[in-house]
C-alpha atoms as a PDB file:
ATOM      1  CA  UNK A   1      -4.419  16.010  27.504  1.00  0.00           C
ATOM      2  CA  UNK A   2      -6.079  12.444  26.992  1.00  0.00           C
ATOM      3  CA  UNK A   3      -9.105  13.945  25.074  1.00  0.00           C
ATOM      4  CA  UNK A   4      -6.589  16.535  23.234  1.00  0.00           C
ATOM      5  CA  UNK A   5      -5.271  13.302  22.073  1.00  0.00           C
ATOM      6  CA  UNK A   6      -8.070  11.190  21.162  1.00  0.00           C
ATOM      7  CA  UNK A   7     -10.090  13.899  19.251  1.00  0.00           C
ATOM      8  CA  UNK A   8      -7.429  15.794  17.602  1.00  0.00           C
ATOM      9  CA  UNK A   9      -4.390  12.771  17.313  1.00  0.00           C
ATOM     10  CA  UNK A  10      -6.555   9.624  16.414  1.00  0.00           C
ATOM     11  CA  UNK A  11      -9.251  12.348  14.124  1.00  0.00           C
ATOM     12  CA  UNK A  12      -6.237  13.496  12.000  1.00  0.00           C
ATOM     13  CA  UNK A  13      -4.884   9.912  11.883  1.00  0.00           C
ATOM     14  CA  UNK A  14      -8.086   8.637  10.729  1.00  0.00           C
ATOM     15  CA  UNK A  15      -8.970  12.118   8.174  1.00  0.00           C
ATOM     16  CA  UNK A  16      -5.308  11.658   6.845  1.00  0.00           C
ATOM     17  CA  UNK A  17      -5.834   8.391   5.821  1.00  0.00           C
ATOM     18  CA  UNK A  18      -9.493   8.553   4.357  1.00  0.00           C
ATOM     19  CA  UNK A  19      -8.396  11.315   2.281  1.00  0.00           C
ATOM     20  CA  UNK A  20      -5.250   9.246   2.043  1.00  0.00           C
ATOM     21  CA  UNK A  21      -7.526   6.550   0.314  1.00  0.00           C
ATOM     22  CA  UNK A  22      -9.654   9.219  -1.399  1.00  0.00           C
ATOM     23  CA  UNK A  23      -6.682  10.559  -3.595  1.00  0.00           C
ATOM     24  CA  UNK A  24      -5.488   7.129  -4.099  1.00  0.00           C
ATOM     25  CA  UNK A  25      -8.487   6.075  -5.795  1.00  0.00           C
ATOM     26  CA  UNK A  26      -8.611   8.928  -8.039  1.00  0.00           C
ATOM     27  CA  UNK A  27      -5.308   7.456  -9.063  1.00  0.00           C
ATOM     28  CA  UNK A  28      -6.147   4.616 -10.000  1.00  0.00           C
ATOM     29  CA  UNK A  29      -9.349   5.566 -12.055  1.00  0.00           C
ATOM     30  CA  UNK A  30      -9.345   9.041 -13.237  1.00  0.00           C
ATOM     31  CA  UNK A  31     -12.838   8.181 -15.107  1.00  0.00           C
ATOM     32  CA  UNK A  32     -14.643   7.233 -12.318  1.00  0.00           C
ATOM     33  CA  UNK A  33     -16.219  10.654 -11.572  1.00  0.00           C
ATOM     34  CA  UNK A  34     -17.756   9.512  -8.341  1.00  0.00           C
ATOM     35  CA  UNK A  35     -14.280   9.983  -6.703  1.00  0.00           C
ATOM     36  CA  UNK A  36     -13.288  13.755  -8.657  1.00  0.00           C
ATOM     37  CA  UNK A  37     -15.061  15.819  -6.298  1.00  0.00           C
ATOM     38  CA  UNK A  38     -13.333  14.090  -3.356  1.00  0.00           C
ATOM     39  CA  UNK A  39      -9.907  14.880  -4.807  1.00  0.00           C
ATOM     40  CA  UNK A  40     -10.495  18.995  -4.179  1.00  0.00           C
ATOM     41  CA  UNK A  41     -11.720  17.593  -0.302  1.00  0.00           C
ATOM     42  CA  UNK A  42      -9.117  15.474  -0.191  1.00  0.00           C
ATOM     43  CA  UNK A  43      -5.986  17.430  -0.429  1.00  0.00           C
ATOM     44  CA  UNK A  44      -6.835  19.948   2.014  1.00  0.00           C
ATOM     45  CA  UNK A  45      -7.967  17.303   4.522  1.00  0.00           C
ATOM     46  CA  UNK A  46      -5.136  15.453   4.120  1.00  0.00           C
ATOM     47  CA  UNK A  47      -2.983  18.987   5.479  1.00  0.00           C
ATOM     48  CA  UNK A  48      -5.612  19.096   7.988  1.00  0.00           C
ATOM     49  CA  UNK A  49      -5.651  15.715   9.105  1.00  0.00           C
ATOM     50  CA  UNK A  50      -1.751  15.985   9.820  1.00  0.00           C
ATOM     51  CA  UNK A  51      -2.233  19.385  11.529  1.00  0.00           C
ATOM     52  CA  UNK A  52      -4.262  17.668  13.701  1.00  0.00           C
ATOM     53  CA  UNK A  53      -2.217  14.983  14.541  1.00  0.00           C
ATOM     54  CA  UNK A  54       0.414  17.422  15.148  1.00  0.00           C
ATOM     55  CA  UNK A  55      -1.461  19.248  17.751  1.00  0.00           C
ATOM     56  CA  UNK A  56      -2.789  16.180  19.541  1.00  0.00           C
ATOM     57  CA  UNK A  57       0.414  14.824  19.847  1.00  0.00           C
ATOM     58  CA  UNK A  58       1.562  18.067  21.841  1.00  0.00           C
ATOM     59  CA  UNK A  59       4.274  19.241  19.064  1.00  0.00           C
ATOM     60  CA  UNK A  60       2.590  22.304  17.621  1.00  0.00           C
ATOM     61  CA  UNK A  61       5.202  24.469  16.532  1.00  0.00           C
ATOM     62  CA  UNK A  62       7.480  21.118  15.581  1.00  0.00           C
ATOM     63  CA  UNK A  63       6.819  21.726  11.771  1.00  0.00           C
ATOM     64  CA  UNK A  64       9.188  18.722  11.012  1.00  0.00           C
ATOM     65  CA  UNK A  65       7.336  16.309  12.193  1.00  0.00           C
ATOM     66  CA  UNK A  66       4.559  16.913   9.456  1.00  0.00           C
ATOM     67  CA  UNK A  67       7.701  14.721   7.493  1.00  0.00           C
ATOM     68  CA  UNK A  68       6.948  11.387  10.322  1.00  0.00           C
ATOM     69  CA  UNK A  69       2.814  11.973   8.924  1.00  0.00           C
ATOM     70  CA  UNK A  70       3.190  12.344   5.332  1.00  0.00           C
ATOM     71  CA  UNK A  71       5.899   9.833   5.012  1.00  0.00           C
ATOM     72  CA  UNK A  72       4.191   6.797   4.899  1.00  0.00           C
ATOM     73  CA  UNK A  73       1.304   7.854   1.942  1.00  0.00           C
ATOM     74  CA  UNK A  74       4.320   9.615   0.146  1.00  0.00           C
ATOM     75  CA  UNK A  75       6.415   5.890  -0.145  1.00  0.00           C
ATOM     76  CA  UNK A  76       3.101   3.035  -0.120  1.00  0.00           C
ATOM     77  CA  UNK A  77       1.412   5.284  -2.914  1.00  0.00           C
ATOM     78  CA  UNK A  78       3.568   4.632  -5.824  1.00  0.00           C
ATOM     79  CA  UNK A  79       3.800   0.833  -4.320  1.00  0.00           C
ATOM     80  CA  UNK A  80       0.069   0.744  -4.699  1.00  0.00           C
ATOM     81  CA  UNK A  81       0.269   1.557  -8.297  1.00  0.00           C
ATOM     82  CA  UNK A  82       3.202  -0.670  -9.164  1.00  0.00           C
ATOM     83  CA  UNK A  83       1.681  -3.356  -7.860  1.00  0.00           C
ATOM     84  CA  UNK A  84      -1.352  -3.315  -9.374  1.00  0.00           C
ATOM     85  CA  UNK A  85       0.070  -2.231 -12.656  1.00  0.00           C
ATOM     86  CA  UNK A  86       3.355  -5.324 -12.474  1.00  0.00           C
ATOM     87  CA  UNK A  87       1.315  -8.150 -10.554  1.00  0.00           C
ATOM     88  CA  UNK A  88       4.770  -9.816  -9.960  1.00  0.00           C
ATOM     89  CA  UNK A  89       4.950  -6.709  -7.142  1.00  0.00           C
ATOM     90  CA  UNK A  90       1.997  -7.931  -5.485  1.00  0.00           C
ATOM     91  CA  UNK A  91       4.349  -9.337  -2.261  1.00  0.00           C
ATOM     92  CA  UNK A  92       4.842  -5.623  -1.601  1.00  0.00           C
ATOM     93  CA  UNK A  93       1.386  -5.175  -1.146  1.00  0.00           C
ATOM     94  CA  UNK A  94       0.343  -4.318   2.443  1.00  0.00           C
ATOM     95  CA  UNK A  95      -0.006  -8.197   3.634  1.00  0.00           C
ATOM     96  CA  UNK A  96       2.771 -10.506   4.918  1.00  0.00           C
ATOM     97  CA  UNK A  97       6.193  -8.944   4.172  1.00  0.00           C
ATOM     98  CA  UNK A  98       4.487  -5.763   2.703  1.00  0.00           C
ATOM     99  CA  UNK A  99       3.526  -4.540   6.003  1.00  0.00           C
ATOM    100  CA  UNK A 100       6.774  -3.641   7.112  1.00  0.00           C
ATOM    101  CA  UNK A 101       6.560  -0.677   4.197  1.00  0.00           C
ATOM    102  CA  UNK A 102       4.252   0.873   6.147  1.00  0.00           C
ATOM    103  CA  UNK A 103       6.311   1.125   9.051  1.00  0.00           C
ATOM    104  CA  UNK A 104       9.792   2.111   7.839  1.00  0.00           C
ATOM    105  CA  UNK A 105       9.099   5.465   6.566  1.00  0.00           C
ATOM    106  CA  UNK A 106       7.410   6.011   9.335  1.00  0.00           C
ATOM    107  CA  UNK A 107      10.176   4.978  11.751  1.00  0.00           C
ATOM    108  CA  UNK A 108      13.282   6.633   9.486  1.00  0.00           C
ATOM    109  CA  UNK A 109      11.551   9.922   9.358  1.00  0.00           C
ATOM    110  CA  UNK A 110      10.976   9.995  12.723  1.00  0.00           C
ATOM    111  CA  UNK A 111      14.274   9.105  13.736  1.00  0.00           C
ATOM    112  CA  UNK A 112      15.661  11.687  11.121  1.00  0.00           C
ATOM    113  CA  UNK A 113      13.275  14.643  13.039  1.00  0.00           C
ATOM    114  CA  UNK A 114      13.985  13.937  16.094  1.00  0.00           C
ATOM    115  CA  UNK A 115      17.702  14.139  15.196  1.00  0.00           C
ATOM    116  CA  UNK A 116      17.169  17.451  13.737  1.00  0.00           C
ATOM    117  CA  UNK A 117      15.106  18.888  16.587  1.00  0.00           C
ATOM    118  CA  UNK A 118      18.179  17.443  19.296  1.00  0.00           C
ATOM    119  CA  UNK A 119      21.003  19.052  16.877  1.00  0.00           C
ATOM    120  CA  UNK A 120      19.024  22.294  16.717  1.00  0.00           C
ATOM    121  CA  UNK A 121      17.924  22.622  20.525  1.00  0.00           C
ATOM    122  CA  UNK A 122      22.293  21.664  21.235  1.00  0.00           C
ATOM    123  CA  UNK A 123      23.001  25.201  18.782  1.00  0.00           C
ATOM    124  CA  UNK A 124      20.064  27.144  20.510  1.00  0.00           C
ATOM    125  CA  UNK A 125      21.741  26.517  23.748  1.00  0.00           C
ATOM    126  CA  UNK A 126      25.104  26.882  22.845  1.00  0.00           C
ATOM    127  CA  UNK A 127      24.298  30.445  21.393  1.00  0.00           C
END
């Protein structure tokens, strides 16, 4: 279970976020074509790196929880590019008070799945 987790949890946390990163930067300079072949390896990495997590944190088959992954590059990307496009955004940035972004979708989606997965295994057994 412990290597489970380490190879397949903290690999798809770390591929997530490189690719993460990858697509980011693409972003932010679509002219830079050292970073355009790492879009079409990014993407499906990214699905990969959350499958992975998903598996080494023993909830294969919990499809939801893909949300608690994804959540946190789907709400600090557009961040990213406000603040570097309206410098008076910078504070959200992830430093100092920006840090707690990254935590918060991470936290309310997970709070939201686990929810859903309680409410739907209280039908199952009621049926």
């Amino acid at each position: 279970m412990a290597i489970r987790f380490i190879v397949f949890g903290i690999g798809g946390f770390l591929a997530l976020w490189i690719s993460w990163l990858s697509i980011l930067f693409v972003v932010m300079d679509p002219h830079d074509e050292r970073f355009l072949l790492s879009l079409f390896v990014a993407a499906p990495l990214s699905f990969v790196g959350a499958l992975m997590m998903l598996y080494g944190g023993g909830q294969w088959g919990r499809w939801a929880y893909l949300w608690v992954f994804v959540s946190v590059p789907i709400v600090v990307s557009p961040v990213f590019l406000l603040a570097e496009a309206y410098p008076a955004l910078d504070f959200l940035a992830p430093k100092g008070p920006g840090i707690v972004l990254f935590a918060l979708p991470m936290v309310g989606s997970y709070l939201l799945v686990r929810r859903y997965y309680r409410l739907r295994d209280k039908q199952n057994l009621r049926q």
